[in-house]
C-alpha atoms as a PDB file:
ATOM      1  CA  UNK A   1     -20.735   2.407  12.333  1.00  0.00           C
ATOM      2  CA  UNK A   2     -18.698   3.993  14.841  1.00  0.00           C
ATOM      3  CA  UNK A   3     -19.363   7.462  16.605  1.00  0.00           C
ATOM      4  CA  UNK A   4     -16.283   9.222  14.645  1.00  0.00           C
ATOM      5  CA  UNK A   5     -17.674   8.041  11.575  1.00  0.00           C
ATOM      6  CA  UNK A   6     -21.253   9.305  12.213  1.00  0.00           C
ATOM      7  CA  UNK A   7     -20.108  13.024  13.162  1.00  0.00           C
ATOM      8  CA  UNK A   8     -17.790  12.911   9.939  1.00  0.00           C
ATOM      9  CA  UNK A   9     -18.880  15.237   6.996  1.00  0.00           C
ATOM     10  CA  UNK A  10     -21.002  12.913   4.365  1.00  0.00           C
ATOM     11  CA  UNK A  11     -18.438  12.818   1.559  1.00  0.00           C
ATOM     12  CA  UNK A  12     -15.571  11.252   4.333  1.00  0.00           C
ATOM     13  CA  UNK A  13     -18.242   9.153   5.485  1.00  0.00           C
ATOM     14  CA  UNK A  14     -19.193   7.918   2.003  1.00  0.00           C
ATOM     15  CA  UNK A  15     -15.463   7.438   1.188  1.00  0.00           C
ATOM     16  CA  UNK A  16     -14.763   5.263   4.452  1.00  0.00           C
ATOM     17  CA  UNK A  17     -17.946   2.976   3.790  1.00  0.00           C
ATOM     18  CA  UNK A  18     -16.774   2.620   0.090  1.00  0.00           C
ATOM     19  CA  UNK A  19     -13.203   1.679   1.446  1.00  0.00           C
ATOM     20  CA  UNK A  20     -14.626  -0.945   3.079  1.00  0.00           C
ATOM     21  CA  UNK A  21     -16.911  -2.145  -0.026  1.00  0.00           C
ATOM     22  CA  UNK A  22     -14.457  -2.151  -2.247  1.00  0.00           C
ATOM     23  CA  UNK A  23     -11.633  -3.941  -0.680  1.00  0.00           C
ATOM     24  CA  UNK A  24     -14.435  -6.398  -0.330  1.00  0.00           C
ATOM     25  CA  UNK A  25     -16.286  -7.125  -3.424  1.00  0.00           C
ATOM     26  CA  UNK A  26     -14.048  -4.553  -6.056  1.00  0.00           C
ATOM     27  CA  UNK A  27     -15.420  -2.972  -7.991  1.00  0.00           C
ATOM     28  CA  UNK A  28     -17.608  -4.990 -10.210  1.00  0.00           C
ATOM     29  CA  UNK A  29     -19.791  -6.420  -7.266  1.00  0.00           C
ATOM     30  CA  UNK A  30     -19.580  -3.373  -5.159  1.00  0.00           C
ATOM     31  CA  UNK A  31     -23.221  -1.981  -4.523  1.00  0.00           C
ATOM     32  CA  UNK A  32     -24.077   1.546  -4.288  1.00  0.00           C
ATOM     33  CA  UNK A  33     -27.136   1.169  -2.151  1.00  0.00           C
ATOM     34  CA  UNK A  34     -24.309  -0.834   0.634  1.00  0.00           C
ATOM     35  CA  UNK A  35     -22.211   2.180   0.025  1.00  0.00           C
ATOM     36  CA  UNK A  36     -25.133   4.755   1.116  1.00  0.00           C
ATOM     37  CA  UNK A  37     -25.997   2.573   3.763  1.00  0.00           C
ATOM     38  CA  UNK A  38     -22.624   2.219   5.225  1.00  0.00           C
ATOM     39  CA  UNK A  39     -22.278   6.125   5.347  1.00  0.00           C
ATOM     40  CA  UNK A  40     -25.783   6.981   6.398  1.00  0.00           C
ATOM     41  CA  UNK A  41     -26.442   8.810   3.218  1.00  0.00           C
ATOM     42  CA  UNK A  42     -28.403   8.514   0.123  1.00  0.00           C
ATOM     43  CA  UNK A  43     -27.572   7.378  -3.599  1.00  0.00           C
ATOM     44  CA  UNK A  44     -28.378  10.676  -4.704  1.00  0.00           C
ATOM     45  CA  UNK A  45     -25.787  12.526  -2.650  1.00  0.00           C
ATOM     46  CA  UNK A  46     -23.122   9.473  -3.507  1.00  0.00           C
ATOM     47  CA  UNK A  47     -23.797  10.639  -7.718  1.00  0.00           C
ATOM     48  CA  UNK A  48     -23.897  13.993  -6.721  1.00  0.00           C
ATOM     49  CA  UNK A  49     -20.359  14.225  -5.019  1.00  0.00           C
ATOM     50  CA  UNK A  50     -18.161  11.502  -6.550  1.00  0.00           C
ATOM     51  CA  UNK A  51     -19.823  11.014 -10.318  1.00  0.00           C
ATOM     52  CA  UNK A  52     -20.464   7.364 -10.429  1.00  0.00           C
ATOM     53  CA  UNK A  53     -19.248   3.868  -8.875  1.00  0.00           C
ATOM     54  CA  UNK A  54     -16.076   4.160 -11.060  1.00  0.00           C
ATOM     55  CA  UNK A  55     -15.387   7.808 -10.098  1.00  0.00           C
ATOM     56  CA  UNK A  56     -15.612   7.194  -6.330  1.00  0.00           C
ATOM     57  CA  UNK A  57     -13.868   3.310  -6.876  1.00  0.00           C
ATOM     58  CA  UNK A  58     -10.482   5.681  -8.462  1.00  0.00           C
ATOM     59  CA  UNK A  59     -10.810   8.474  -5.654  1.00  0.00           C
ATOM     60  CA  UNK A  60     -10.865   5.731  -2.791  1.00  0.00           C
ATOM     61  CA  UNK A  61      -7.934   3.708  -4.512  1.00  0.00           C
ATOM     62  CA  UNK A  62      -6.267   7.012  -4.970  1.00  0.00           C
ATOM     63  CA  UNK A  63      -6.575   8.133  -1.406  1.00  0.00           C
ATOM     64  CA  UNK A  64      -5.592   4.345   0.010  1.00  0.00           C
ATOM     65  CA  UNK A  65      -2.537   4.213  -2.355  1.00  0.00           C
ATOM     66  CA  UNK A  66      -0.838   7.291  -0.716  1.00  0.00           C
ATOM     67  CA  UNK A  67      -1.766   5.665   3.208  1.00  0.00           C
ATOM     68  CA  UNK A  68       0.465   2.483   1.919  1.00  0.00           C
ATOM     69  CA  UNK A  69       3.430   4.484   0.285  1.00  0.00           C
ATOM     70  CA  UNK A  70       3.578   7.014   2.880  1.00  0.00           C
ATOM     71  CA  UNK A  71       2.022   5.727   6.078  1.00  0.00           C
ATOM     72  CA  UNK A  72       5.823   3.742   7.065  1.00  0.00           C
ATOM     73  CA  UNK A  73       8.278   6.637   6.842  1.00  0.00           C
ATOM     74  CA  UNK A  74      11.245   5.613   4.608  1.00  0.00           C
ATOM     75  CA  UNK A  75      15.115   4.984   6.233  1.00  0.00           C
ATOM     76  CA  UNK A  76      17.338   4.789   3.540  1.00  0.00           C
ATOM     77  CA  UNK A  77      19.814   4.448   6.257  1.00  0.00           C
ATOM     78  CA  UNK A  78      17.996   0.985   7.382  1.00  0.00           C
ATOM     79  CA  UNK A  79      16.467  -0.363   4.297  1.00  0.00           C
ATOM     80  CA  UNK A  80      15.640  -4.013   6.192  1.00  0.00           C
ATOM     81  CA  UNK A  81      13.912  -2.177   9.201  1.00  0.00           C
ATOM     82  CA  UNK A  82      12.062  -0.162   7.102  1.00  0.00           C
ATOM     83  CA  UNK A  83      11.194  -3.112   4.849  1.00  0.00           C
ATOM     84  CA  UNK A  84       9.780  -5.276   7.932  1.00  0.00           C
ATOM     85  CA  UNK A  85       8.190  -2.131   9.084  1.00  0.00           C
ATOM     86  CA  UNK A  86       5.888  -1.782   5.410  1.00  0.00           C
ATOM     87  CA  UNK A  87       5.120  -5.607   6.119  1.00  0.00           C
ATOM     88  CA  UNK A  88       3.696  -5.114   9.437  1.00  0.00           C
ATOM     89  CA  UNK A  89       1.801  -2.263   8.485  1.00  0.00           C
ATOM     90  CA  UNK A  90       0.411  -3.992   5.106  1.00  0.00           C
ATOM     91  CA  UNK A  91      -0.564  -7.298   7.419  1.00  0.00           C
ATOM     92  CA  UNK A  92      -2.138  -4.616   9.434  1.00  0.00           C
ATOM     93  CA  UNK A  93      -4.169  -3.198   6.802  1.00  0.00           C
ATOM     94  CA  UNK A  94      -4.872  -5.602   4.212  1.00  0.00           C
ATOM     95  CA  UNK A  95      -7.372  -3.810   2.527  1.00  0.00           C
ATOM     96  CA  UNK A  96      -4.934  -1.566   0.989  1.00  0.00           C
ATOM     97  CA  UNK A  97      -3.704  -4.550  -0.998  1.00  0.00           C
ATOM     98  CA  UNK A  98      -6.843  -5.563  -1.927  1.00  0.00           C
ATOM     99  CA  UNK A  99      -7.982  -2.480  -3.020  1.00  0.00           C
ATOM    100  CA  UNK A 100      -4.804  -1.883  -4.651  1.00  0.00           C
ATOM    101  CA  UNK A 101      -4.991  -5.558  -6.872  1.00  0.00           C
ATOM    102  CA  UNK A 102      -8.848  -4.784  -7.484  1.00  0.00           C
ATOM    103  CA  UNK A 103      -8.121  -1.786  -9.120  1.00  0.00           C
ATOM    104  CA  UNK A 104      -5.013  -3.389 -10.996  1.00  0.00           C
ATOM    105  CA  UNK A 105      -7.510  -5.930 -12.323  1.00  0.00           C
ATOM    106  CA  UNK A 106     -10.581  -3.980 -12.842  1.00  0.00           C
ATOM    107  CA  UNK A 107      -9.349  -0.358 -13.572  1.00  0.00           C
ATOM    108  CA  UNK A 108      -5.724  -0.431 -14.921  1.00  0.00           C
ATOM    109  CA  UNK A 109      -3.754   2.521 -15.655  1.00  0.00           C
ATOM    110  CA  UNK A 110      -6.717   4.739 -14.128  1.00  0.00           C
ATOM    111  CA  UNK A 111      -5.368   5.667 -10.986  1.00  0.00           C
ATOM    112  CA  UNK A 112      -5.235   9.429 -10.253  1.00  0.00           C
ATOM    113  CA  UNK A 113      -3.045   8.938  -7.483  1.00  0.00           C
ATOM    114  CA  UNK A 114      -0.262   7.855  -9.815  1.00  0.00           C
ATOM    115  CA  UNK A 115       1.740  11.568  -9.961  1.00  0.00           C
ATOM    116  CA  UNK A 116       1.561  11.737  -6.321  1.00  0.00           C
ATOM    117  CA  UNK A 117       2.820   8.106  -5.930  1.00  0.00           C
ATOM    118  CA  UNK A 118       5.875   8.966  -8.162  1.00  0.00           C
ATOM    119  CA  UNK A 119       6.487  11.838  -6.263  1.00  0.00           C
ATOM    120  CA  UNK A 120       6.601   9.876  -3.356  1.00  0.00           C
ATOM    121  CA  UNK A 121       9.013   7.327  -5.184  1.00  0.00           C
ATOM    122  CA  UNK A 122      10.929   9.693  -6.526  1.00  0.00           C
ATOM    123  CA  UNK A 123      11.609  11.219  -2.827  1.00  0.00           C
ATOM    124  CA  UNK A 124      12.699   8.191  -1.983  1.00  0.00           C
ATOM    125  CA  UNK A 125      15.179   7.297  -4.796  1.00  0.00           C
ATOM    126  CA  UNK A 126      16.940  10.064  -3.835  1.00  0.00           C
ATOM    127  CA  UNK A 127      17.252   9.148  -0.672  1.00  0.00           C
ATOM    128  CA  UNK A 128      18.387   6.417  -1.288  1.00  0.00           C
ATOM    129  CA  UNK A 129      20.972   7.684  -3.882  1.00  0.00           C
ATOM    130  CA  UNK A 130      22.590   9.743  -0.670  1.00  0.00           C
ATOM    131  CA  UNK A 131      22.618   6.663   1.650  1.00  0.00           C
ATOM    132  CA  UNK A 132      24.592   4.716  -1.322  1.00  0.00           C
ATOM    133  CA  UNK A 133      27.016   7.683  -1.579  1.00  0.00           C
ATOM    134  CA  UNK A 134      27.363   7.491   2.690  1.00  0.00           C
ATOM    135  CA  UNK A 135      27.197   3.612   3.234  1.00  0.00           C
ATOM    136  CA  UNK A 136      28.952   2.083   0.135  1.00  0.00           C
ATOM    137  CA  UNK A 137      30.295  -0.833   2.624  1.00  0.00           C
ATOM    138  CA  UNK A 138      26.551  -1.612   3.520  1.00  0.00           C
ATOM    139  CA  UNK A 139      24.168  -0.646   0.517  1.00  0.00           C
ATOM    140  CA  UNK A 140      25.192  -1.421  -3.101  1.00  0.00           C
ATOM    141  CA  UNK A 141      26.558   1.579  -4.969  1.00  0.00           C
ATOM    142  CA  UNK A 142      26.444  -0.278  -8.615  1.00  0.00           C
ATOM    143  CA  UNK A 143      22.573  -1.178  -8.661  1.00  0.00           C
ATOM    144  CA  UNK A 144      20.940   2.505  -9.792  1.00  0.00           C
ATOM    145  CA  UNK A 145      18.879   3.554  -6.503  1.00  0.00           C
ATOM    146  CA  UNK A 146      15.806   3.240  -8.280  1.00  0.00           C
ATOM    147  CA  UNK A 147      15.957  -1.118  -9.460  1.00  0.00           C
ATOM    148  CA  UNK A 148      17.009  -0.757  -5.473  1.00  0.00           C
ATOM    149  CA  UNK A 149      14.324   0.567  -4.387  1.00  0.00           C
ATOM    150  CA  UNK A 150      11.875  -1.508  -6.379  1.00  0.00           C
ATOM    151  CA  UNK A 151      14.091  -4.825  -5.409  1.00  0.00           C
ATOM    152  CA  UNK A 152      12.860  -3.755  -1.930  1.00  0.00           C
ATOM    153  CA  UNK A 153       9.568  -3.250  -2.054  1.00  0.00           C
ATOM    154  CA  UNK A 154       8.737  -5.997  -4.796  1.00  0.00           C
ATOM    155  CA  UNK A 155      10.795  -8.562  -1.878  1.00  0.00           C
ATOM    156  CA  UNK A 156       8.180  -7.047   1.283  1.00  0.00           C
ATOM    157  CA  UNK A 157       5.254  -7.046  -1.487  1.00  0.00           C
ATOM    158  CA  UNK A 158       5.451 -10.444  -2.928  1.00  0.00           C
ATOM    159  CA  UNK A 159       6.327 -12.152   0.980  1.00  0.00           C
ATOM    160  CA  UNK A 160       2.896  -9.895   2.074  1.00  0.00           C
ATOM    161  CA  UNK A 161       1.139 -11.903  -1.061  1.00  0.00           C
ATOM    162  CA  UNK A 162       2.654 -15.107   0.202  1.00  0.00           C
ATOM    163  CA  UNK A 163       1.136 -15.506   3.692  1.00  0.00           C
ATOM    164  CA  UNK A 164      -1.831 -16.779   3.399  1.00  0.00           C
ATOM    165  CA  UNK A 165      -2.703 -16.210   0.143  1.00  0.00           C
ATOM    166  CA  UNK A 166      -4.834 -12.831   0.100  1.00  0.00           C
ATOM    167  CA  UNK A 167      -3.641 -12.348   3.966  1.00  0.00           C
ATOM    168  CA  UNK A 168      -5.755 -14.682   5.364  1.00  0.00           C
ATOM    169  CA  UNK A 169      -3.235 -16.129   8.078  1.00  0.00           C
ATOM    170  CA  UNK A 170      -3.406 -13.722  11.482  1.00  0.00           C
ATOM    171  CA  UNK A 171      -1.086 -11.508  13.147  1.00  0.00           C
ATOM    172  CA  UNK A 172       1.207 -13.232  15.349  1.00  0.00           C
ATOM    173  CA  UNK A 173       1.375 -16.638  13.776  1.00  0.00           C
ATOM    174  CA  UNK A 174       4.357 -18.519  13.273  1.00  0.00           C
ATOM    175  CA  UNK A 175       4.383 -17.969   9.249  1.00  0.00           C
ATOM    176  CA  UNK A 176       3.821 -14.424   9.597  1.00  0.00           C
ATOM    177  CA  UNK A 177       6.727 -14.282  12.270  1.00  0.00           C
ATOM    178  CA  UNK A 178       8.936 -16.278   9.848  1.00  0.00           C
ATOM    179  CA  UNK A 179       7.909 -14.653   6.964  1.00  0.00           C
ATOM    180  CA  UNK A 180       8.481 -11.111   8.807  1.00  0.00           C
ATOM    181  CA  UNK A 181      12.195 -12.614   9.256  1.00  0.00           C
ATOM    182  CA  UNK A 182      12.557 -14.095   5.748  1.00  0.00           C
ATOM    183  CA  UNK A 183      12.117 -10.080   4.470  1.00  0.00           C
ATOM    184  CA  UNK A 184      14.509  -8.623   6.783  1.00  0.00           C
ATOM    185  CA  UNK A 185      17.311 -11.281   5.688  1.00  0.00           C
ATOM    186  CA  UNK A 186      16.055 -10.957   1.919  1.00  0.00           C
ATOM    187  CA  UNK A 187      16.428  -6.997   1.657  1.00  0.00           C
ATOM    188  CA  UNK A 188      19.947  -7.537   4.010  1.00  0.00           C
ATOM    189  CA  UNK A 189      21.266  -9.848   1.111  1.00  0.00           C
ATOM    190  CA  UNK A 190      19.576  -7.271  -1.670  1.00  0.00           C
ATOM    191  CA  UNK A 191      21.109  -4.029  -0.685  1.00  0.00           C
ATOM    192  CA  UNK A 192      24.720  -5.771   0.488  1.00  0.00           C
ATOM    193  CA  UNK A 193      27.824  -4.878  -2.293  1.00  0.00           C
ATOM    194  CA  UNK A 194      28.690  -7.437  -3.985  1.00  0.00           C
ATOM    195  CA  UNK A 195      31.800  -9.199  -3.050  1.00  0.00           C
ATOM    196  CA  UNK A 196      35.458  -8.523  -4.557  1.00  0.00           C
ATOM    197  CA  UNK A 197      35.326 -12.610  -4.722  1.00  0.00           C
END
């Protein structure tokens, strides 16, 4: 455990070591006495502020969820850039995926960060509605901003699933670099108007 960690108040610290649980075993073989071990606190104090396994499992998830939507800032105005930006952040941080696809398979439609998340999509349809409205040479005016958007981020999410499987393969490997390159040509051909031929 690092320094920062150790002068952190408990309920951070007992949020950072269940990050790290989680993303590693979900949240079926996650173990509460790991948890309270990681932080440097007791099982007691774990019940006492979070409720339960489950209970601190959805806050983590929660809390993770808004560092991947929000941690790249969104450029409407460069939809590829920012798409190769959100893959090198996610092969940066892969346990924001995994947390993210243990709680899809484990806890479905029990994330309390969902309001927050739309809110943050929502932003960024609008956004993107504007650029259309500014750019309808480069970004494609007839596809509501919305599918757009989710063409986007399904094309970075599904090439960040691709590598390696669960994003086993390192930075800075040739698949990663060509992978990296496949999403900025992918989202180039996405958001392009379609052609009068």
């Amino acid at each position: 455990m690092s320094a920062d960690v150790g002068r952190a108040p408990t309920p951070e610290r007992i949020l950072e070591a269940a990050a790290e649980e989680f993303a590693q075993y979900g949240l079926a073989g996650a173990r509460v006495d790991r948890i309270a071990e990681g932080a440097a606190a007791n099982k007691q104090r774990i019940y006492a502020y979070f409720g339960g396994k489950e209970s601190l499992f959805d806050q983590v998830v929660g809390a993770r969820i808004l560092d991947l939507l929000d941690a790249v800032p969104f450029d409407a105005d460069d939809l590829p850039g920012y798409a190769v930006r959100l893959f090198d952040f996610t092969i940066g941080h892969p346990e924001l995926i995994r947390l993210l696809l243990w709680h899809t398979l484990e806890r479905p439609g029990m994330l309390g960060a969902l309001e927050r998340s739309a809110t943050s999509s929502a932003a960024k349809v609008v956004a993107l509605r504007d650029a259309q409205a500014r750019h309808p040479e480069r970004l494609d005016a007839t596809v509501p901003p919305d599918r757009l958007l989710g063409q986007v981020l399904a094309t970075v999410h599904g090439s960040i699933l691709m590598v390696g499987g669960m994003l086993a393969v390192p930075e800075g490997t040739a698949l990663v670099d060509d992978v990296r390159a496949d999403v900025h040509r992918a989202v180039t051909r996405v958001i392009a108007p379609a052609s009068d031929g």
